[in-house]
PDB file of N, CA and C in Angstrom:
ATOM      1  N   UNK A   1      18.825  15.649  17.052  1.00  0.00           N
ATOM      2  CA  UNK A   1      18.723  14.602  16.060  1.00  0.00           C
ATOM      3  C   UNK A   1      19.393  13.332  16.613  1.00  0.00           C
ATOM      4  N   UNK A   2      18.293  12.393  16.735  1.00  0.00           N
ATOM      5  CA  UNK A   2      19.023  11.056  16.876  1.00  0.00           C
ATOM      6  C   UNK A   2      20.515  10.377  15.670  1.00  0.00           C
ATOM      7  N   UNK A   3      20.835   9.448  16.396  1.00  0.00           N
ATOM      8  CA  UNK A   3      22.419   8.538  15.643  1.00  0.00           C
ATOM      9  C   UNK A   3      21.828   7.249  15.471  1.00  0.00           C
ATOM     10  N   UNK A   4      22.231   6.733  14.821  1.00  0.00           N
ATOM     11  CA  UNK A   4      21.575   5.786  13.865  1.00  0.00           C
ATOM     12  C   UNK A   4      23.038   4.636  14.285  1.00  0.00           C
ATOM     13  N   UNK A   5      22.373   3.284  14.660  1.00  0.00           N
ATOM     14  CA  UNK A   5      23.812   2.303  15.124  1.00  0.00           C
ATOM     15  C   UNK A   5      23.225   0.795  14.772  1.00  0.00           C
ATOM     16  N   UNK A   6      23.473   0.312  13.527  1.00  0.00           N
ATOM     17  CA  UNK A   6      23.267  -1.184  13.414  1.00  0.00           C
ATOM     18  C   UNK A   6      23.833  -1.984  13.978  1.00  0.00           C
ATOM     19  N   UNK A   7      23.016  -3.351  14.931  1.00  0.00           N
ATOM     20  CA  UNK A   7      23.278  -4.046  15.602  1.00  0.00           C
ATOM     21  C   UNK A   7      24.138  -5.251  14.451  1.00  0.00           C
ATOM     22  N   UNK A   8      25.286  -6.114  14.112  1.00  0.00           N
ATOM     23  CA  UNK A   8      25.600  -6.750  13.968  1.00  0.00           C
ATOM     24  C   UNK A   8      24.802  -7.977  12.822  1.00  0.00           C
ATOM     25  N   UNK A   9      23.849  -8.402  13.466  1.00  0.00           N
ATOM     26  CA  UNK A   9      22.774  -8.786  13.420  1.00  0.00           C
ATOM     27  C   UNK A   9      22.047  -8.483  12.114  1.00  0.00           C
ATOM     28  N   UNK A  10      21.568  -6.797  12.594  1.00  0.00           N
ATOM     29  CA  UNK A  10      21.284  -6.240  11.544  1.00  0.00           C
ATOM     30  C   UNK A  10      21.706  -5.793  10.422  1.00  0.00           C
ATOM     31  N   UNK A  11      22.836  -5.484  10.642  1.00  0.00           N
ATOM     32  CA  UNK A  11      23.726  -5.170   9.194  1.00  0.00           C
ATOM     33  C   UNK A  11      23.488  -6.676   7.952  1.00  0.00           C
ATOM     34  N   UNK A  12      23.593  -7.726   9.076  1.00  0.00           N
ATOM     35  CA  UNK A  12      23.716  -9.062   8.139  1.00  0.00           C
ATOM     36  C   UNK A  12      22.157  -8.914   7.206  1.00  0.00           C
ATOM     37  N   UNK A  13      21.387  -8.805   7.993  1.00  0.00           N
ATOM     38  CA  UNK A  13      19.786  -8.809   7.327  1.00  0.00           C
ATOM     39  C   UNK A  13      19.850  -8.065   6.163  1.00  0.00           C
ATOM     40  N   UNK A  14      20.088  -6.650   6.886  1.00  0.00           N
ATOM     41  CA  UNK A  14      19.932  -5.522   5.713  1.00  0.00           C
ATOM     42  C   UNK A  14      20.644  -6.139   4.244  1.00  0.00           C
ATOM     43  N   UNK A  15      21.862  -6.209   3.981  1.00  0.00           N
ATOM     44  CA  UNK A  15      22.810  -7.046   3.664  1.00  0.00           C
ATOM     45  C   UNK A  15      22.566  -8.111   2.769  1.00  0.00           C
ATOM     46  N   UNK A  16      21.358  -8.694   3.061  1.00  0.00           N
ATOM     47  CA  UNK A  16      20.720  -9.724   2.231  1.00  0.00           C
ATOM     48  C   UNK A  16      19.445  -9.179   1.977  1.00  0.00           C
ATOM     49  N   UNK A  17      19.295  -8.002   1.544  1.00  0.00           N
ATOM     50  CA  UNK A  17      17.644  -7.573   1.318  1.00  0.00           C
ATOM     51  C   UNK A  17      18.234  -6.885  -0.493  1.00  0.00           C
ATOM     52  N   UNK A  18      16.970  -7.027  -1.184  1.00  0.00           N
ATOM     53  CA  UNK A  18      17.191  -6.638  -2.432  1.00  0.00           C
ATOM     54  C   UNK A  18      17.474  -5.601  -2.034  1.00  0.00           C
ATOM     55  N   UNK A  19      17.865  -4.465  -3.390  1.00  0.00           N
ATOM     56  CA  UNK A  19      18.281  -3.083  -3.422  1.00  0.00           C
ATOM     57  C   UNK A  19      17.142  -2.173  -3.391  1.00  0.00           C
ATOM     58  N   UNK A  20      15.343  -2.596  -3.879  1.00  0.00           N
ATOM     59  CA  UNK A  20      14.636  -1.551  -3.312  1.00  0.00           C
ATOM     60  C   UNK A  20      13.980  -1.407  -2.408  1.00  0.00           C
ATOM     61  N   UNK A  21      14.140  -2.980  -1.995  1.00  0.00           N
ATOM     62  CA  UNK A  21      13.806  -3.081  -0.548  1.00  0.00           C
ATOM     63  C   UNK A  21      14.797  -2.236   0.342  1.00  0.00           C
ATOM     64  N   UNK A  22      16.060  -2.575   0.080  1.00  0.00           N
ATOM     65  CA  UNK A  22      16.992  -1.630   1.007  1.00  0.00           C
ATOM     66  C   UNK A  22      17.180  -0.262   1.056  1.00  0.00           C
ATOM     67  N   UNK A  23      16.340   0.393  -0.111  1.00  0.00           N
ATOM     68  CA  UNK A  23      16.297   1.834  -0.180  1.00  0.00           C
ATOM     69  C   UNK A  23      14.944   2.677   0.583  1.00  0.00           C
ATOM     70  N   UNK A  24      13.760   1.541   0.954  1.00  0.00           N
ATOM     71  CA  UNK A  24      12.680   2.041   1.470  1.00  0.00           C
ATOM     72  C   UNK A  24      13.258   1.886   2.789  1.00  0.00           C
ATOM     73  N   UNK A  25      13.758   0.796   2.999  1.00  0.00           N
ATOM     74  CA  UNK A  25      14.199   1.242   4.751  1.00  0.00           C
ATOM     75  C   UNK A  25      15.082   2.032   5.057  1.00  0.00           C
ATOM     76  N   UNK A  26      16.016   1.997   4.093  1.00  0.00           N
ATOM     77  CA  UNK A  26      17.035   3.701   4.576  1.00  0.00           C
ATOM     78  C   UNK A  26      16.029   4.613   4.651  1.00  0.00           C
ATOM     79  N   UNK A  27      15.140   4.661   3.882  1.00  0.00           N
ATOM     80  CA  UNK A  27      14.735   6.390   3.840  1.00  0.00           C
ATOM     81  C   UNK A  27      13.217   6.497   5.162  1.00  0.00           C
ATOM     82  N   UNK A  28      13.363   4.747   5.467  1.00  0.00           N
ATOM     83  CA  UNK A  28      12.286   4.826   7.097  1.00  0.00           C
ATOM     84  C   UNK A  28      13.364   5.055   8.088  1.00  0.00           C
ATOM     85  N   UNK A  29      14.177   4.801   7.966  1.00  0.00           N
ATOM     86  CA  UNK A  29      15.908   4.749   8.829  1.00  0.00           C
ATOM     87  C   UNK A  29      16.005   5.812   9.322  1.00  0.00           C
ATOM     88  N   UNK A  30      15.752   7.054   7.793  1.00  0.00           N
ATOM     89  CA  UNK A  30      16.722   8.240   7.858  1.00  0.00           C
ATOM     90  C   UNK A  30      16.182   9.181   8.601  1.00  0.00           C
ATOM     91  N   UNK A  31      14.131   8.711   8.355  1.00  0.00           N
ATOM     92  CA  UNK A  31      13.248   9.790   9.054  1.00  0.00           C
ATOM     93  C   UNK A  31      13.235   9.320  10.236  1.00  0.00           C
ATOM     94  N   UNK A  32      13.417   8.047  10.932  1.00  0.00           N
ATOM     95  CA  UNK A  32      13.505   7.985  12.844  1.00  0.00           C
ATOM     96  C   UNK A  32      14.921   8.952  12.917  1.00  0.00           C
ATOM     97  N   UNK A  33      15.475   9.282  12.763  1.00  0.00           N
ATOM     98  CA  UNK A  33      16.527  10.437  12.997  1.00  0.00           C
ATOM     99  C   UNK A  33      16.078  11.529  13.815  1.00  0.00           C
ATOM    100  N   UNK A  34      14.807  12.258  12.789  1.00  0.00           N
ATOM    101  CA  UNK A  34      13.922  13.787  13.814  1.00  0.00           C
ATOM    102  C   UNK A  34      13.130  13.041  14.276  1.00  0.00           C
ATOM    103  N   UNK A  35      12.474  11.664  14.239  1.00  0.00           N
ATOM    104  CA  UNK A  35      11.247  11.728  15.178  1.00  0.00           C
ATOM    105  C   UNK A  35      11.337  10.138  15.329  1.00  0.00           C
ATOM    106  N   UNK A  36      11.769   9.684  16.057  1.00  0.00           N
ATOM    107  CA  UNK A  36      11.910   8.150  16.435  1.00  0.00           C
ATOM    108  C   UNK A  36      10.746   7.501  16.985  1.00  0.00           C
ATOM    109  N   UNK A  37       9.816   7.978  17.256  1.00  0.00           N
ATOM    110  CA  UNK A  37       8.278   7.334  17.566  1.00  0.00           C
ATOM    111  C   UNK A  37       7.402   8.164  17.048  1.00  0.00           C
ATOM    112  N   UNK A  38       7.458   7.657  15.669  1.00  0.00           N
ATOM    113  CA  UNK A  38       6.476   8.325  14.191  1.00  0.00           C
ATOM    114  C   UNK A  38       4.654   7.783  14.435  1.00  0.00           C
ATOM    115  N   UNK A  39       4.138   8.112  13.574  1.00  0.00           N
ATOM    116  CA  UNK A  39       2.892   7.617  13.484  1.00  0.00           C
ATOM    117  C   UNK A  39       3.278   6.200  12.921  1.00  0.00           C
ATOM    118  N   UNK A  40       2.657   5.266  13.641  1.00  0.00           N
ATOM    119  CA  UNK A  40       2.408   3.951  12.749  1.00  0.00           C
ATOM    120  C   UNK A  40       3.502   2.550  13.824  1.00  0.00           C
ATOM    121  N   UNK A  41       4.131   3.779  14.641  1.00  0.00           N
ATOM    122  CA  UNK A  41       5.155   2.940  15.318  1.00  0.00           C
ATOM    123  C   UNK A  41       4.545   1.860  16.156  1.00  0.00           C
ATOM    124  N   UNK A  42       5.111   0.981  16.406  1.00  0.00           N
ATOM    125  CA  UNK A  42       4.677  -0.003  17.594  1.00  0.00           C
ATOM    126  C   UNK A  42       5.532  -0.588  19.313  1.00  0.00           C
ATOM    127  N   UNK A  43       5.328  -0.248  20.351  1.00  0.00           N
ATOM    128  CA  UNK A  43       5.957  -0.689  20.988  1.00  0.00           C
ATOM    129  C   UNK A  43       5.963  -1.866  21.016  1.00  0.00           C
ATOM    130  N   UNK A  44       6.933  -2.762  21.970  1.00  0.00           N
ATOM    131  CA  UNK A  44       6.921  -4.093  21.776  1.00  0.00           C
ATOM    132  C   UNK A  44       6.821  -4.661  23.318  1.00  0.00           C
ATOM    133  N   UNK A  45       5.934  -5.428  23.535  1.00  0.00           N
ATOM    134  CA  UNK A  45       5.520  -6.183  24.800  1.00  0.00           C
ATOM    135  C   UNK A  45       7.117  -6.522  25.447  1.00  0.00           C
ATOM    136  N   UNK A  46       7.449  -6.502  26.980  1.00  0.00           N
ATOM    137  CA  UNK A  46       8.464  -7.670  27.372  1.00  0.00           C
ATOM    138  C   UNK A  46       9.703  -6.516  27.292  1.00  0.00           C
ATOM    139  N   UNK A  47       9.947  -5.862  26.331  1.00  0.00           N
ATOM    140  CA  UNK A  47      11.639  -4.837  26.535  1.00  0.00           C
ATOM    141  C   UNK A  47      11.196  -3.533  26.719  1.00  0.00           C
ATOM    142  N   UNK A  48      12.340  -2.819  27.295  1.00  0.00           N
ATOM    143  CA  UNK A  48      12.100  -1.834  27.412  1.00  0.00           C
ATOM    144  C   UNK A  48      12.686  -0.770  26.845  1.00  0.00           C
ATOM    145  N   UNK A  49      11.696  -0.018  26.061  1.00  0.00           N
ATOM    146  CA  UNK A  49      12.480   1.239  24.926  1.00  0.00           C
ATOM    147  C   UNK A  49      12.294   0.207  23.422  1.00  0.00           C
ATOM    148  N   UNK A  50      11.798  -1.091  23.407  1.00  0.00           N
ATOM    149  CA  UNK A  50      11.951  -1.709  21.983  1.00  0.00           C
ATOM    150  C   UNK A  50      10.456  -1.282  21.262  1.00  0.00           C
ATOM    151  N   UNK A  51      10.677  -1.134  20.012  1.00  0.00           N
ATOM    152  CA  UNK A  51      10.111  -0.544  19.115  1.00  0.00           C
ATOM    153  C   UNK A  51       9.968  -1.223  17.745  1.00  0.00           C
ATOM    154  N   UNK A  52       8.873  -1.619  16.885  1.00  0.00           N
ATOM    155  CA  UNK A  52       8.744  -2.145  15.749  1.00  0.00           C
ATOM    156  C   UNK A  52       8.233  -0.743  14.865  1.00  0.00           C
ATOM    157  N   UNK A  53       8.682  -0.871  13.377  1.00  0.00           N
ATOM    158  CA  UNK A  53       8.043   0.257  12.399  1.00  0.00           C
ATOM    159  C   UNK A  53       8.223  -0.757  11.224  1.00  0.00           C
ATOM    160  N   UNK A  54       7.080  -0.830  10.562  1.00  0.00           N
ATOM    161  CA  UNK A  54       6.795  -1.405   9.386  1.00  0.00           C
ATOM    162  C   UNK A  54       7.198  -0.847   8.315  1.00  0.00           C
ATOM    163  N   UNK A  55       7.281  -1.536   7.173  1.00  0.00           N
ATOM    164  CA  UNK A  55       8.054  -1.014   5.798  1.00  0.00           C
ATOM    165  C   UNK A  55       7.615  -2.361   4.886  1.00  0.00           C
ATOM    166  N   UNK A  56       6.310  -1.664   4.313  1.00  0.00           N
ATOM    167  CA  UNK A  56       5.827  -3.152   3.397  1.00  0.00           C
ATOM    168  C   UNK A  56       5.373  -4.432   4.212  1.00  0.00           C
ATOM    169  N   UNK A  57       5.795  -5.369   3.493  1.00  0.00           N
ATOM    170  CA  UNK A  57       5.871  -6.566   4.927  1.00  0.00           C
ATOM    171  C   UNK A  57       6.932  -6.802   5.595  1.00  0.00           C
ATOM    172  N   UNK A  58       8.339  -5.898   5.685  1.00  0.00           N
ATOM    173  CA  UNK A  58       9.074  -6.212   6.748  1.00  0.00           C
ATOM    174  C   UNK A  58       8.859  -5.464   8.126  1.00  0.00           C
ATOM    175  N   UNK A  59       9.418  -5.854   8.745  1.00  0.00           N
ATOM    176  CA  UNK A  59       9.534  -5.010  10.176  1.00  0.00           C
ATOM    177  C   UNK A  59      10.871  -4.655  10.410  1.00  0.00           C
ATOM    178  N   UNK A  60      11.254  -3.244  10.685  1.00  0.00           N
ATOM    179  CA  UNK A  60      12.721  -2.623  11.582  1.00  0.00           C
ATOM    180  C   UNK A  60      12.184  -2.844  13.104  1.00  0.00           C
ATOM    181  N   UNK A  61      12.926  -3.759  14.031  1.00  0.00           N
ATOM    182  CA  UNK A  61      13.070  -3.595  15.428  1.00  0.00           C
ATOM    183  C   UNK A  61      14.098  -2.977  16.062  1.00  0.00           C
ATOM    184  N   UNK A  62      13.578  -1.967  16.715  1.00  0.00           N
ATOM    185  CA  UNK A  62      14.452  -0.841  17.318  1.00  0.00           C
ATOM    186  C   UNK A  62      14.769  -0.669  18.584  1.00  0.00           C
ATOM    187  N   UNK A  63      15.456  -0.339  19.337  1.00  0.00           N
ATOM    188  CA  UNK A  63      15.619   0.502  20.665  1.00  0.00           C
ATOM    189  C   UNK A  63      16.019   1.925  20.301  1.00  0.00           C
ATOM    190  N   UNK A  64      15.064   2.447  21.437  1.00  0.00           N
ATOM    191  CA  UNK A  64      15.961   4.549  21.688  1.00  0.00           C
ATOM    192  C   UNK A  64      16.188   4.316  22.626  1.00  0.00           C
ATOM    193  N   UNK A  65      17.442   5.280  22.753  1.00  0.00           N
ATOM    194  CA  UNK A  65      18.383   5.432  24.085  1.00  0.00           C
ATOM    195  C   UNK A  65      18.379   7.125  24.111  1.00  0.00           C
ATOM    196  N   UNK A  66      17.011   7.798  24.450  1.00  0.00           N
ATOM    197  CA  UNK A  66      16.708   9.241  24.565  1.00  0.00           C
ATOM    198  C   UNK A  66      18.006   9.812  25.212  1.00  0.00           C
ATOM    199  N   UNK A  67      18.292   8.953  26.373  1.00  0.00           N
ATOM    200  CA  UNK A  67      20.158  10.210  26.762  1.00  0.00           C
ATOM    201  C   UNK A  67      20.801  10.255  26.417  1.00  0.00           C
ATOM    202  N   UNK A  68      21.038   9.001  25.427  1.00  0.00           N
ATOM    203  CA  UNK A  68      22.304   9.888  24.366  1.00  0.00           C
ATOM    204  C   UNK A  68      21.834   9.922  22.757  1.00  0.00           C
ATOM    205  N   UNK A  69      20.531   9.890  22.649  1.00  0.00           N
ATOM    206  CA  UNK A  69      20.431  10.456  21.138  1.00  0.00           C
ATOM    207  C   UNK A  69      20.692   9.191  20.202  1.00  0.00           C
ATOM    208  N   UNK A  70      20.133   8.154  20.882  1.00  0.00           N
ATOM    209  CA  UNK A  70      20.722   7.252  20.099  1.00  0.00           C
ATOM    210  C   UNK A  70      19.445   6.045  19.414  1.00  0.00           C
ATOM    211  N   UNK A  71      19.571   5.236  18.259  1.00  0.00           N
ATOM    212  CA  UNK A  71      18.761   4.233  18.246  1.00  0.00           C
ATOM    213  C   UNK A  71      19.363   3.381  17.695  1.00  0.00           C
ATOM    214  N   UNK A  72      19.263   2.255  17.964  1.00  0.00           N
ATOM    215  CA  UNK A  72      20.110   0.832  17.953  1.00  0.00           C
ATOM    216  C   UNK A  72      18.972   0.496  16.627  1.00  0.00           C
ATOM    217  N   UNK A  73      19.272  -0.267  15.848  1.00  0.00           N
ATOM    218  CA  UNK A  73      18.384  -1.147  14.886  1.00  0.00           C
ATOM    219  C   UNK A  73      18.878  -2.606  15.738  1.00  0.00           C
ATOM    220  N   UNK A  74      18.426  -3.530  15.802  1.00  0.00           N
ATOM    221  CA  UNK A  74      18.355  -4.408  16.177  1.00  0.00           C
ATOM    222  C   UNK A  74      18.152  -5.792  15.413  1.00  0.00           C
ATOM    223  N   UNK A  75      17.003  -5.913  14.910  1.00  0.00           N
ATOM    224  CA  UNK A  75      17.007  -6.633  13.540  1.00  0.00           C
ATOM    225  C   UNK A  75      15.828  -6.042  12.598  1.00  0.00           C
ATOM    226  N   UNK A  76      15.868  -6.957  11.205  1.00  0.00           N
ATOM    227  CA  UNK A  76      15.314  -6.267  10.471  1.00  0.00           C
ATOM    228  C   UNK A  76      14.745  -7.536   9.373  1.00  0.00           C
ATOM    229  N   UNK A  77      13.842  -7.822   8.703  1.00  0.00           N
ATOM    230  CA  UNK A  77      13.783  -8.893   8.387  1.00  0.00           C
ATOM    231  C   UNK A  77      11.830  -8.911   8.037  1.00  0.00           C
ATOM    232  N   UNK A  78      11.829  -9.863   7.115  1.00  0.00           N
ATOM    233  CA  UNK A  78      10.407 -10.212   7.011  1.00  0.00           C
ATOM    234  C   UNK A  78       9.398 -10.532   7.877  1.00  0.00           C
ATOM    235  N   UNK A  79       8.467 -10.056   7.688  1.00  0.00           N
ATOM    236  CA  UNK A  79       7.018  -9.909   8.978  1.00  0.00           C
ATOM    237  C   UNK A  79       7.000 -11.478   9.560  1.00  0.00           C
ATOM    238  N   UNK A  80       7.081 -12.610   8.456  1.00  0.00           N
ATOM    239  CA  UNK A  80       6.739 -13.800   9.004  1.00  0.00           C
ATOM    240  C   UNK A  80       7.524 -14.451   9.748  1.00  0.00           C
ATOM    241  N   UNK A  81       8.995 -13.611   9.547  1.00  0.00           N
ATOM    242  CA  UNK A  81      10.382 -14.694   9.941  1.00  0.00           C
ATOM    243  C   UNK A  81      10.626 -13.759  11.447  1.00  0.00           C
ATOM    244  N   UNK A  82      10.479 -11.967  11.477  1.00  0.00           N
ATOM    245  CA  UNK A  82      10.959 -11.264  12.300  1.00  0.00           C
ATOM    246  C   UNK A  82      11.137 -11.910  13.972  1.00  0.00           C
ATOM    247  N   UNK A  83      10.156 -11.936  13.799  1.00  0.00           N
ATOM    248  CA  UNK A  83       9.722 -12.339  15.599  1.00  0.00           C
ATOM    249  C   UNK A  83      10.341 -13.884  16.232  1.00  0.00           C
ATOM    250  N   UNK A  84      10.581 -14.495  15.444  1.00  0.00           N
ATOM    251  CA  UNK A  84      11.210 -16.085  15.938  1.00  0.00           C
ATOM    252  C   UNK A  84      12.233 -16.038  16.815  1.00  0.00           C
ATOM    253  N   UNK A  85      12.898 -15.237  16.085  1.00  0.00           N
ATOM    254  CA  UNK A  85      14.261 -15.440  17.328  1.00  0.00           C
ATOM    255  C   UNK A  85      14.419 -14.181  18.309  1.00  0.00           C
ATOM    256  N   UNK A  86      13.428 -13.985  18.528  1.00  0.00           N
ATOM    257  CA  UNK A  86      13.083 -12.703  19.756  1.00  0.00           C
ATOM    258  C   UNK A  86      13.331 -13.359  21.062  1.00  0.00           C
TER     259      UNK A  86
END
């Protein structure tokens, strides 16, 4: 089972997201745990190991770190705003 590690960044996003918005992404959060490249996932052009998974119209951007069991959230944020400061 993967570990779950918010980037800084991300905590702030999450942080400012309503409360049922913030409960659909915990529970997309909780399932990359057993399976971190689900159906629906997206890699992302340019990094390596980065990962997008949709939730409504936001996007979670991710990294896995398969040797130690790990996935970084990175940011998290609305479909239109996500990608700008990439």
């Amino acid at each position: 089972m993967y570990k779950i590690e918010f980037s800084p960044k991300a905590e702030r996003a999450f942080s400012k997201l309503s409360e049922l918005v913030r409960e659909k992404i915990t529970l997309k959060i909780d399932n990359l745990t057993f399976d971190p490249r689900p159906p629906g996932v997206k890699k992302l052009k340019g990094g390596k190991n980065q990962y997008r998974i949709r939730v409504e119209n936001y996007r979670i951007l991710y990294t896995i770190e398969d040797s130690i069991l790990l996935i970084l959230i990175v940011d998290l944020g609305d479909r239109k705003e996500i990608y700008k400061n990439m």
